[in-house]
N, C-alpha and C. Protein backbone atom coordinates (compact mmCIF):
# COMPACT_ATOMS: atom_id res chain seq x y z
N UNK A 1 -6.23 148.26 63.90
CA UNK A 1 -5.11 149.12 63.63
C UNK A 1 -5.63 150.44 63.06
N UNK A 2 -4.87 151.55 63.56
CA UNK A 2 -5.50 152.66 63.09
C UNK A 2 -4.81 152.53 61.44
N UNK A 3 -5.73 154.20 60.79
CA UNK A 3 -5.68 154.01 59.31
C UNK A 3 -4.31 154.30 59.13
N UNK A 4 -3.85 153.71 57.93
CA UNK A 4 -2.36 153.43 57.22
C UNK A 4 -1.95 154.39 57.28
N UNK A 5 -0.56 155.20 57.81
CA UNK A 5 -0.30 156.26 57.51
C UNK A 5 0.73 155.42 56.22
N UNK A 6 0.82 156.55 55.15
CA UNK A 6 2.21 156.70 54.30
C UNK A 6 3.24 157.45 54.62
N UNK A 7 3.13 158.33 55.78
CA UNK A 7 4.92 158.89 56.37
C UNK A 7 5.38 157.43 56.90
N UNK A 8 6.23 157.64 56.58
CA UNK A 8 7.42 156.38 57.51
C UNK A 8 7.78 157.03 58.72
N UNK A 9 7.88 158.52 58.43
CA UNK A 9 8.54 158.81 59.78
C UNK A 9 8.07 159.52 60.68
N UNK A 10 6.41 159.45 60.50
CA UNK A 10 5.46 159.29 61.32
C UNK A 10 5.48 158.55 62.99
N UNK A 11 6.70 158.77 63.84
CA UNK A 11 6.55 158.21 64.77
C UNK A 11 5.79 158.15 65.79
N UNK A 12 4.61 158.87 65.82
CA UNK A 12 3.15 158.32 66.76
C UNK A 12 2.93 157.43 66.43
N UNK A 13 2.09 157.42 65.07
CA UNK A 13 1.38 156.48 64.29
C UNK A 13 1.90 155.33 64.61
N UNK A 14 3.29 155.21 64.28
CA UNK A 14 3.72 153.58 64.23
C UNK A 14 3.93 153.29 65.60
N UNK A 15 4.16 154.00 66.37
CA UNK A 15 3.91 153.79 68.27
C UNK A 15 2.65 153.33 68.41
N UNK A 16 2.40 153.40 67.95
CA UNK A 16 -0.07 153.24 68.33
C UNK A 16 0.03 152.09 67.69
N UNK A 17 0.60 152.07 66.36
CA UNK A 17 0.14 150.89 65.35
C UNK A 17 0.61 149.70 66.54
N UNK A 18 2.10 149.63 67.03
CA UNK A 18 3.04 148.96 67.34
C UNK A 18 2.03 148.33 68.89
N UNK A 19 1.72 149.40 69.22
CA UNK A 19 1.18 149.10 70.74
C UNK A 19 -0.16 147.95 70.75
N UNK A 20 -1.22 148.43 69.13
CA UNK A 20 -2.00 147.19 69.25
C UNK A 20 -1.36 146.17 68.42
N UNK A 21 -0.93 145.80 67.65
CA UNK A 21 -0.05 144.60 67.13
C UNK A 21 0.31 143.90 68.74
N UNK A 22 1.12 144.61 69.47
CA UNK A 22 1.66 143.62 70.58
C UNK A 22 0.27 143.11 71.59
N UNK A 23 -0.74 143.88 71.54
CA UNK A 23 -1.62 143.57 72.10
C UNK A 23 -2.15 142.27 71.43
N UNK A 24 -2.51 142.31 70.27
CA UNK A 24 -3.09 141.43 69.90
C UNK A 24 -2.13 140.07 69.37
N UNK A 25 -0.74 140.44 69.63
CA UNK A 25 -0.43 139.20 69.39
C UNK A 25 -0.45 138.43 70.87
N UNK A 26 -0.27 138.89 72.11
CA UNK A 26 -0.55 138.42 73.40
C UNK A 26 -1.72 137.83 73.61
N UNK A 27 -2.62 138.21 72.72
CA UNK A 27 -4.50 137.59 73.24
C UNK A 27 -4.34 136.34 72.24
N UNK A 28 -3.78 136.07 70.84
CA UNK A 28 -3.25 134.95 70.47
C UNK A 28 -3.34 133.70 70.88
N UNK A 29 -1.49 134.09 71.65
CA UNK A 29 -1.11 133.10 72.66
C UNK A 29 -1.52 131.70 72.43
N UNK A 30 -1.08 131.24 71.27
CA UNK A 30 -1.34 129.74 70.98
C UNK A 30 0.02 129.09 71.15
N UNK A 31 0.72 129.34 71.56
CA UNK A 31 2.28 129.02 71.46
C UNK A 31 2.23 127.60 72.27
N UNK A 32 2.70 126.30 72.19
CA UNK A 32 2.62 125.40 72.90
C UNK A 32 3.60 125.76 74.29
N UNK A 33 2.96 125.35 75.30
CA UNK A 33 3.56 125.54 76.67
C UNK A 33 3.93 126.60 76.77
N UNK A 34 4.06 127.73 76.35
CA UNK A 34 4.55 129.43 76.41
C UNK A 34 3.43 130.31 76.54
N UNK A 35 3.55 130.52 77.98
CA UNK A 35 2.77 132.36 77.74
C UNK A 35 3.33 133.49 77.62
N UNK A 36 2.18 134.44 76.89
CA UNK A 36 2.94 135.63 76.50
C UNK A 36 2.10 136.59 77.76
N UNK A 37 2.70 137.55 77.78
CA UNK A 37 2.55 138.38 78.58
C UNK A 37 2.85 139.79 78.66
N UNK A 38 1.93 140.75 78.88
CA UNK A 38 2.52 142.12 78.40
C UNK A 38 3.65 142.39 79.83
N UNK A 39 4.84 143.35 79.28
CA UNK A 39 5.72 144.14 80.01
C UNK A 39 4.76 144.83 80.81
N UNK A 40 4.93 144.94 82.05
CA UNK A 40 4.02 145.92 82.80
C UNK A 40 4.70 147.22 82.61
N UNK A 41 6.21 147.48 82.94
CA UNK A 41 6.45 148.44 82.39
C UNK A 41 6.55 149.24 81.33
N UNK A 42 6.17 148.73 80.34
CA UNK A 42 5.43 149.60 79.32
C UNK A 42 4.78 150.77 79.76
N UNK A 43 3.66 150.87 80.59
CA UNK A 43 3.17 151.83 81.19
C UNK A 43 3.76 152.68 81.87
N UNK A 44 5.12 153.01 82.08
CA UNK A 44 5.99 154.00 82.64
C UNK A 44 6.72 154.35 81.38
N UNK A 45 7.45 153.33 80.72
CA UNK A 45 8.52 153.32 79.33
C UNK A 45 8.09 152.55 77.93
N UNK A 46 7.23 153.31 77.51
CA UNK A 46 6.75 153.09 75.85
C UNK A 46 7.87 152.09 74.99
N UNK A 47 9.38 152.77 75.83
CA UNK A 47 10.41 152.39 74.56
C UNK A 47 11.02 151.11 75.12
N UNK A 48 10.38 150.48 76.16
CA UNK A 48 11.34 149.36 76.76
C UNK A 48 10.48 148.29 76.12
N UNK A 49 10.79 146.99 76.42
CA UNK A 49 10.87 146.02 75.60
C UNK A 49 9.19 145.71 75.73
N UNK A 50 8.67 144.77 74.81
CA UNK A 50 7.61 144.50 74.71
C UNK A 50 6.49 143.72 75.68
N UNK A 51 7.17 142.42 75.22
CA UNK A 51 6.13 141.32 76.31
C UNK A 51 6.99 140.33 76.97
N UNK A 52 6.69 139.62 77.85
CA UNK A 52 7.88 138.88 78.66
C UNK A 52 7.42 137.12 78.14
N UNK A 53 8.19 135.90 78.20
CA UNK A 53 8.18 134.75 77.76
C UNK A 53 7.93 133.98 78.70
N UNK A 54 7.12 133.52 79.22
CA UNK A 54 7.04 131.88 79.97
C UNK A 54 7.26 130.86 79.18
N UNK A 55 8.63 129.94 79.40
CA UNK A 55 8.70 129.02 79.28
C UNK A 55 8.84 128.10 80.18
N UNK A 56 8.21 126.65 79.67
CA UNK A 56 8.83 125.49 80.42
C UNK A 56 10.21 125.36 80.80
N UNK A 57 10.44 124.95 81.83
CA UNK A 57 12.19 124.74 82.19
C UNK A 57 12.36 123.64 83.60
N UNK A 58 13.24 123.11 82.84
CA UNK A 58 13.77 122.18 83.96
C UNK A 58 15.24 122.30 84.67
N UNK A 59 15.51 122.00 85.83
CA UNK A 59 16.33 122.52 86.73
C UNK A 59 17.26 121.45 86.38
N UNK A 60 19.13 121.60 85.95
CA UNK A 60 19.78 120.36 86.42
C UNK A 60 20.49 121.27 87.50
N UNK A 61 21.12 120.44 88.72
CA UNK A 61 21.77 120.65 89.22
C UNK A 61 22.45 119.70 89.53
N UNK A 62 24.18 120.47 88.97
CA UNK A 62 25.33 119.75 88.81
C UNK A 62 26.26 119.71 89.83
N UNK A 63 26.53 119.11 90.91
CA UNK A 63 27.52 118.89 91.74
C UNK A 63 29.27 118.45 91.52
N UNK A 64 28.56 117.46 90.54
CA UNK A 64 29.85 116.40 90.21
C UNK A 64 30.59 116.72 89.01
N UNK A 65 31.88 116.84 89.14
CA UNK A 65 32.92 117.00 87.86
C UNK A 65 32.81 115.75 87.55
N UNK A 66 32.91 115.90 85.90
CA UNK A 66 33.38 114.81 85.38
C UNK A 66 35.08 114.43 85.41
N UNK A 67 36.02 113.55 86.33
CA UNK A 67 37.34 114.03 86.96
C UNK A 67 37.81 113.28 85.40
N UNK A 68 37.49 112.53 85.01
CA UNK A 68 38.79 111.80 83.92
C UNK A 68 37.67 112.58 82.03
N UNK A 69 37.03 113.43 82.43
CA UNK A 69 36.16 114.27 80.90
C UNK A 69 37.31 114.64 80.04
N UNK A 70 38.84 115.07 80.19
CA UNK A 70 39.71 115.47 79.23
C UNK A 70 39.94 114.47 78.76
N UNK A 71 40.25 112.70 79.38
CA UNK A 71 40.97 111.95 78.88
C UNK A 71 39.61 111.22 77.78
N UNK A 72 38.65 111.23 78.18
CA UNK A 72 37.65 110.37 77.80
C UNK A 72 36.59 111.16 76.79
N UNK A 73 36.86 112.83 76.66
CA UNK A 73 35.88 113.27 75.58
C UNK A 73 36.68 114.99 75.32
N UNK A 74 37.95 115.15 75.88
CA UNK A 74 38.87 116.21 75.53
C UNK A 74 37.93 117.57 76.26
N UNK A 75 37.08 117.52 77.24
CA UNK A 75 36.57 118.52 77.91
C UNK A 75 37.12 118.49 79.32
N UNK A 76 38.02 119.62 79.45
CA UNK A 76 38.36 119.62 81.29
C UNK A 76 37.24 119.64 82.14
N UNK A 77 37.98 118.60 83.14
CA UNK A 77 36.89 118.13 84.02
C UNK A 77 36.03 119.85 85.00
N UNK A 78 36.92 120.66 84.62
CA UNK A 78 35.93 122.12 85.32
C UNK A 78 34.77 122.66 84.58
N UNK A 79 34.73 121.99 83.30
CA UNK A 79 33.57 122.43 82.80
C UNK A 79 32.45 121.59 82.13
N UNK A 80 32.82 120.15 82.54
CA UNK A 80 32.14 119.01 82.01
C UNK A 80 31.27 118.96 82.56
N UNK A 81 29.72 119.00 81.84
CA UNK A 81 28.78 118.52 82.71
C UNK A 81 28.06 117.06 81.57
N UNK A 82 26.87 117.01 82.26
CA UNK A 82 25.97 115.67 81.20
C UNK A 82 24.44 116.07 81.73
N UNK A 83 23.82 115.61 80.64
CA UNK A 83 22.37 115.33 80.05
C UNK A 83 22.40 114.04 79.95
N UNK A 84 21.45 113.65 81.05
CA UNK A 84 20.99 112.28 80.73
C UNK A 84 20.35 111.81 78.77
N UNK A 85 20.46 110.84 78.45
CA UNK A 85 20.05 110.81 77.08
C UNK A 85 18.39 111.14 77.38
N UNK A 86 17.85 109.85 78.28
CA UNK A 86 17.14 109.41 77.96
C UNK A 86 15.76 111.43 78.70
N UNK A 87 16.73 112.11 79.61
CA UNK A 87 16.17 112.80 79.33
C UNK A 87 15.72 113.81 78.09
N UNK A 88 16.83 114.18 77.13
CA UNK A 88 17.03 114.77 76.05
C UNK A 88 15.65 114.50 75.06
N UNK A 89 15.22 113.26 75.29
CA UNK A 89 14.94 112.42 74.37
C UNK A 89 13.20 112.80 75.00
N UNK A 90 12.91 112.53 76.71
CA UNK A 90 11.57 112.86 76.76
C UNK A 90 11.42 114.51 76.72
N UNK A 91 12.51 115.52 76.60
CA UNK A 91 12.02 117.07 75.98
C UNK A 91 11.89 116.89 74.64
N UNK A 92 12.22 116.33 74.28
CA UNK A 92 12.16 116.34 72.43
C UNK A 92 10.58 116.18 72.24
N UNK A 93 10.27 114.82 72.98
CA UNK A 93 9.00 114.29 72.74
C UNK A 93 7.63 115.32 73.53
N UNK A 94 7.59 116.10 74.70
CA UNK A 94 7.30 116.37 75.21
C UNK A 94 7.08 117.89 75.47
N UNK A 95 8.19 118.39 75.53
CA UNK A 95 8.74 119.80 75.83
C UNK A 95 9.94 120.68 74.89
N UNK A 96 9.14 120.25 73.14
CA UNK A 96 9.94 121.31 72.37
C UNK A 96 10.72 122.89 72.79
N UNK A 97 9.98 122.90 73.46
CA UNK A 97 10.08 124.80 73.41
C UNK A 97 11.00 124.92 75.00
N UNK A 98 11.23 123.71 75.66
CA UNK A 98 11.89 123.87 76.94
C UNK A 98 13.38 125.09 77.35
N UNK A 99 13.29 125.60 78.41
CA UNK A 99 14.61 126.01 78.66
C UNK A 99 15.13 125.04 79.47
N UNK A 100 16.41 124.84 79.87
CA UNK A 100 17.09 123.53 80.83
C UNK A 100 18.03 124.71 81.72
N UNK A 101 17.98 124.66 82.79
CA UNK A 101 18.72 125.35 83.37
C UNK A 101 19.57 124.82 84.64
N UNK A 102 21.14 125.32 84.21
CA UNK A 102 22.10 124.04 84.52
C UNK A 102 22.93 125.03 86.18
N UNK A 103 22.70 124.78 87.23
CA UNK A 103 23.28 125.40 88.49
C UNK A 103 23.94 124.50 88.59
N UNK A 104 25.48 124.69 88.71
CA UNK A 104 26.36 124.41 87.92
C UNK A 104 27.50 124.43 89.89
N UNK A 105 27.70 123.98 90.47
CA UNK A 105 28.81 124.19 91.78
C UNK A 105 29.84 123.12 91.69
N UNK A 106 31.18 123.46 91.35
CA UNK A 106 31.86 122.88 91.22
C UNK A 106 33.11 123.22 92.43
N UNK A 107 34.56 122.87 92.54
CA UNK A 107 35.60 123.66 93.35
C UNK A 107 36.18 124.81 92.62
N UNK A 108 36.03 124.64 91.69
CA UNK A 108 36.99 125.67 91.20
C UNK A 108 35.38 126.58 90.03
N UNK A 109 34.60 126.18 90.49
CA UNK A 109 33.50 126.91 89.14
C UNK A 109 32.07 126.85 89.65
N UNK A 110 31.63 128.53 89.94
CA UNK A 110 30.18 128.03 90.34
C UNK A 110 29.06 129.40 89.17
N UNK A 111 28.62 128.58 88.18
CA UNK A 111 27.84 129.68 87.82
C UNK A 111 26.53 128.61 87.42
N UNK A 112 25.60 129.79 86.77
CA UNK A 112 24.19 129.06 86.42
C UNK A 112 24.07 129.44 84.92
N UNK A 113 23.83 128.36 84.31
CA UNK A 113 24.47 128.25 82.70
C UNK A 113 22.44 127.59 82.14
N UNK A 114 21.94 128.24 81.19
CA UNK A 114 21.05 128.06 80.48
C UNK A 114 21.12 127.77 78.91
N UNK A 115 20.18 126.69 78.61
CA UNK A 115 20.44 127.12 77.26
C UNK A 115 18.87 125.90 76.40
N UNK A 116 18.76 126.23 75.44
CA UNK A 116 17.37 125.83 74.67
C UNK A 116 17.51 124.39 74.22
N UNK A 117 16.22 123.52 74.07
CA UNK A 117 16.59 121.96 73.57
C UNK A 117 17.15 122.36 71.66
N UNK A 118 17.22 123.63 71.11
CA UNK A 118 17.40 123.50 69.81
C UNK A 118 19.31 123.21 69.84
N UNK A 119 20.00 124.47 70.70
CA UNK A 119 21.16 124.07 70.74
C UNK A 119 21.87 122.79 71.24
N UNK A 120 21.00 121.95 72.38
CA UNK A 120 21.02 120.80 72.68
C UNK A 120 21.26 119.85 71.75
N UNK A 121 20.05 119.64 70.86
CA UNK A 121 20.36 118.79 69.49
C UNK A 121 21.19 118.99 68.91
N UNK A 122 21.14 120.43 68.55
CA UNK A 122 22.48 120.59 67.57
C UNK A 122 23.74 119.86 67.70
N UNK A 123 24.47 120.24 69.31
CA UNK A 123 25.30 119.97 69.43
C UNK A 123 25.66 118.49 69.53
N UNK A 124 24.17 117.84 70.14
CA UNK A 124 24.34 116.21 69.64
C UNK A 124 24.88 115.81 68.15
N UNK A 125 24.05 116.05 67.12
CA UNK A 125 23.74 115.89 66.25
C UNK A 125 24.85 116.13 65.05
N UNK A 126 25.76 117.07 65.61
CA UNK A 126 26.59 117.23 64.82
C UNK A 126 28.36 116.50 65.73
N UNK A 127 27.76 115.70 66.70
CA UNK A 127 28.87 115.01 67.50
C UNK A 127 30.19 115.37 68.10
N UNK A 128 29.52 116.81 68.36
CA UNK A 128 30.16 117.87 69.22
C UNK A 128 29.99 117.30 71.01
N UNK A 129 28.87 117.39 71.11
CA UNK A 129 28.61 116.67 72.42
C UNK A 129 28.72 114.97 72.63
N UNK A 130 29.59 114.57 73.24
CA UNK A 130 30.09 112.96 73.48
C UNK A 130 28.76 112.36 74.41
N UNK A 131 28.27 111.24 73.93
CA UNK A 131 27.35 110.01 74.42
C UNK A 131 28.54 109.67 75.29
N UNK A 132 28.36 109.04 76.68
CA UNK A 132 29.17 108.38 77.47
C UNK A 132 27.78 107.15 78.12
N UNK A 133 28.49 105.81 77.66
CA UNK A 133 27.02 104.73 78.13
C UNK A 133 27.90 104.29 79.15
N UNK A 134 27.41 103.84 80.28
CA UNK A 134 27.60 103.78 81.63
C UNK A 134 27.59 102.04 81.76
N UNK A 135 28.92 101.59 82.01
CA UNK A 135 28.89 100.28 82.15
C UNK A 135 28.25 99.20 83.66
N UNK A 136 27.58 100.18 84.03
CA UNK A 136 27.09 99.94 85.44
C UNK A 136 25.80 99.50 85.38
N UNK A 137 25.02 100.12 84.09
CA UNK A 137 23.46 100.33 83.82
C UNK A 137 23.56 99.99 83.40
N UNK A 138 23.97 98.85 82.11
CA UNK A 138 23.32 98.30 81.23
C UNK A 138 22.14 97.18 81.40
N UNK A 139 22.28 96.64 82.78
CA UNK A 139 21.64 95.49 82.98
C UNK A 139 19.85 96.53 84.10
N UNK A 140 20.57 98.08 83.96
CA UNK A 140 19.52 98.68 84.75
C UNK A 140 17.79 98.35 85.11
N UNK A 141 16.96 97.98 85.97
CA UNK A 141 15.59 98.42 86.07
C UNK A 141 15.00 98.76 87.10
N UNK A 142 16.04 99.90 87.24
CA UNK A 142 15.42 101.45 88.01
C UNK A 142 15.13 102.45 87.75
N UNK A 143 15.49 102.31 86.39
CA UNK A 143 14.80 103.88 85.27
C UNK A 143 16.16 104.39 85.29
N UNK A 144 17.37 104.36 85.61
CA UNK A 144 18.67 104.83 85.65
C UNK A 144 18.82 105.20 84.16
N UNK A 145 19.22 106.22 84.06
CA UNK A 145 19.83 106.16 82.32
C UNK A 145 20.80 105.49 82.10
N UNK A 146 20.98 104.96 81.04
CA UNK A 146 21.93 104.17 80.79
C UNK A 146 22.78 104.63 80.08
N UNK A 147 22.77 105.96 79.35
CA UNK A 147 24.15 106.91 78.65
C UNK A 147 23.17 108.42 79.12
N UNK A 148 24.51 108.97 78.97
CA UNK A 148 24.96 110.74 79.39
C UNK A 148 25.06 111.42 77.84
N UNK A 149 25.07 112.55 77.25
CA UNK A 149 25.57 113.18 76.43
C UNK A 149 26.53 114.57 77.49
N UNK A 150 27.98 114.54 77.44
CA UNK A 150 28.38 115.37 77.38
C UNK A 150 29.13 116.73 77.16
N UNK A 151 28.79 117.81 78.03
CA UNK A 151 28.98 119.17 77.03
C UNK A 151 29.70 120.03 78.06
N UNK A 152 30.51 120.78 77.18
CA UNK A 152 31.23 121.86 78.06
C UNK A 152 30.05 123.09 78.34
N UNK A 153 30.43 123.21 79.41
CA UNK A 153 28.87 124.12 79.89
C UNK A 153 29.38 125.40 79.45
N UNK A 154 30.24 126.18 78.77
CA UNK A 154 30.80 127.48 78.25
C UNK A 154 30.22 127.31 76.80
N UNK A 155 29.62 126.56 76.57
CA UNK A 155 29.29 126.24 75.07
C UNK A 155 27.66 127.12 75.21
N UNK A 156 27.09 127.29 76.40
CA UNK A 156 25.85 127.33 76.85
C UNK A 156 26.24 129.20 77.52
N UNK A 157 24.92 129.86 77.05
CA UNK A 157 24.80 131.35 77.79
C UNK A 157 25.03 131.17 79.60
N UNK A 158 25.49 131.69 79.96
CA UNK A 158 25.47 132.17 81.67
C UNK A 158 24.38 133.23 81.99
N UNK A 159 23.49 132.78 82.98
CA UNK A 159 22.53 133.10 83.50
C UNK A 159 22.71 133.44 84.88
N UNK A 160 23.94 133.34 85.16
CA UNK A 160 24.41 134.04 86.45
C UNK A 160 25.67 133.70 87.39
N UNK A 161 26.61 134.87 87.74
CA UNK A 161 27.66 134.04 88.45
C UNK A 161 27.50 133.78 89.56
N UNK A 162 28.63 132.88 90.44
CA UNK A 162 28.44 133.07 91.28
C UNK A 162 29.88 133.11 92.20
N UNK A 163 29.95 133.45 93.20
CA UNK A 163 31.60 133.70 94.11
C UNK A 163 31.56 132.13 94.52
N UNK A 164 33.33 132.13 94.35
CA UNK A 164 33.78 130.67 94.33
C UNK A 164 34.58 130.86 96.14
């Protein structure tokens, strides 16, 4: 880092300072399963954002309404989706830092809804999101999950629409 300035409002200085800080926190890069990566555009726009995120992410794709989700966990069936448990359970163990990303096609609803395993738990955890155990699987040994946690997918950021 160049030498300390004491102006604050020295804005080179802290542009230069700023530029190796991000450098050197990118060569780092100890982050489990996440790479960092510089903005390439930086090199055209100083003032645009820094470094870009690789994360792990897994794809759901949701076809199926849940048709009776209002009567059975008070979520209309247009926005009910589910998380297998037993998946929830191998990101926890596995893939802290995961994104889950939910492509979402329904009749009346088609968007692509993302969101992190921290809000995941949460919403378990505080029994916002309904366990539904599947009376079909209990006797399962096909690896079938044997309960769902589900969540209104508006609870979750949109990552993209799409025409219905």
């Amino acid at each position: 880092m160049p030498s300390a300035s004491l102006d604050l409002q020295d804005k080179d200085f802290w542009c230069e300072a700023a530029e190796l800080d991000e450098d050197s926190f990118i060569e780092i890069d100890d982050f489990h399963l996440i790479d960092l990566l510089p903005n390439k555009d930086k090199s055209k726009d100083k003032f645009t954002y820094d470094i870009r995120l690789s994360f792990p992410a897994d794809l759901k794709t949701i076809r199926s309404p849940w048709i009776f989700s209002e009567r059975m966990f008070g979520i209309s069936p247009k926005y009910a989706i589910s998380l297998n448990r037993k998946d929830v359970e191998r990101y926890n163990e596995l893939y802290p830092n995961i994104i889950i990303v939910m492509d979402i096609e329904f009749p009346d609803y088609k968007r692509v809804h993302w969101t992190d395993l921290t809000r995941v738990n949460r919403l378990i955890s505080r029994k916002i999101a309904k366990e539904h155990h599947y009376k079909e699987r209990t006797d399962d040994v096909q690896g079938n999950a044997k309960s769902s946690y589900v969540f209104d997918c508006r609870w979750f950021p949109v990552l993209e629409k799409r025409e219905i």
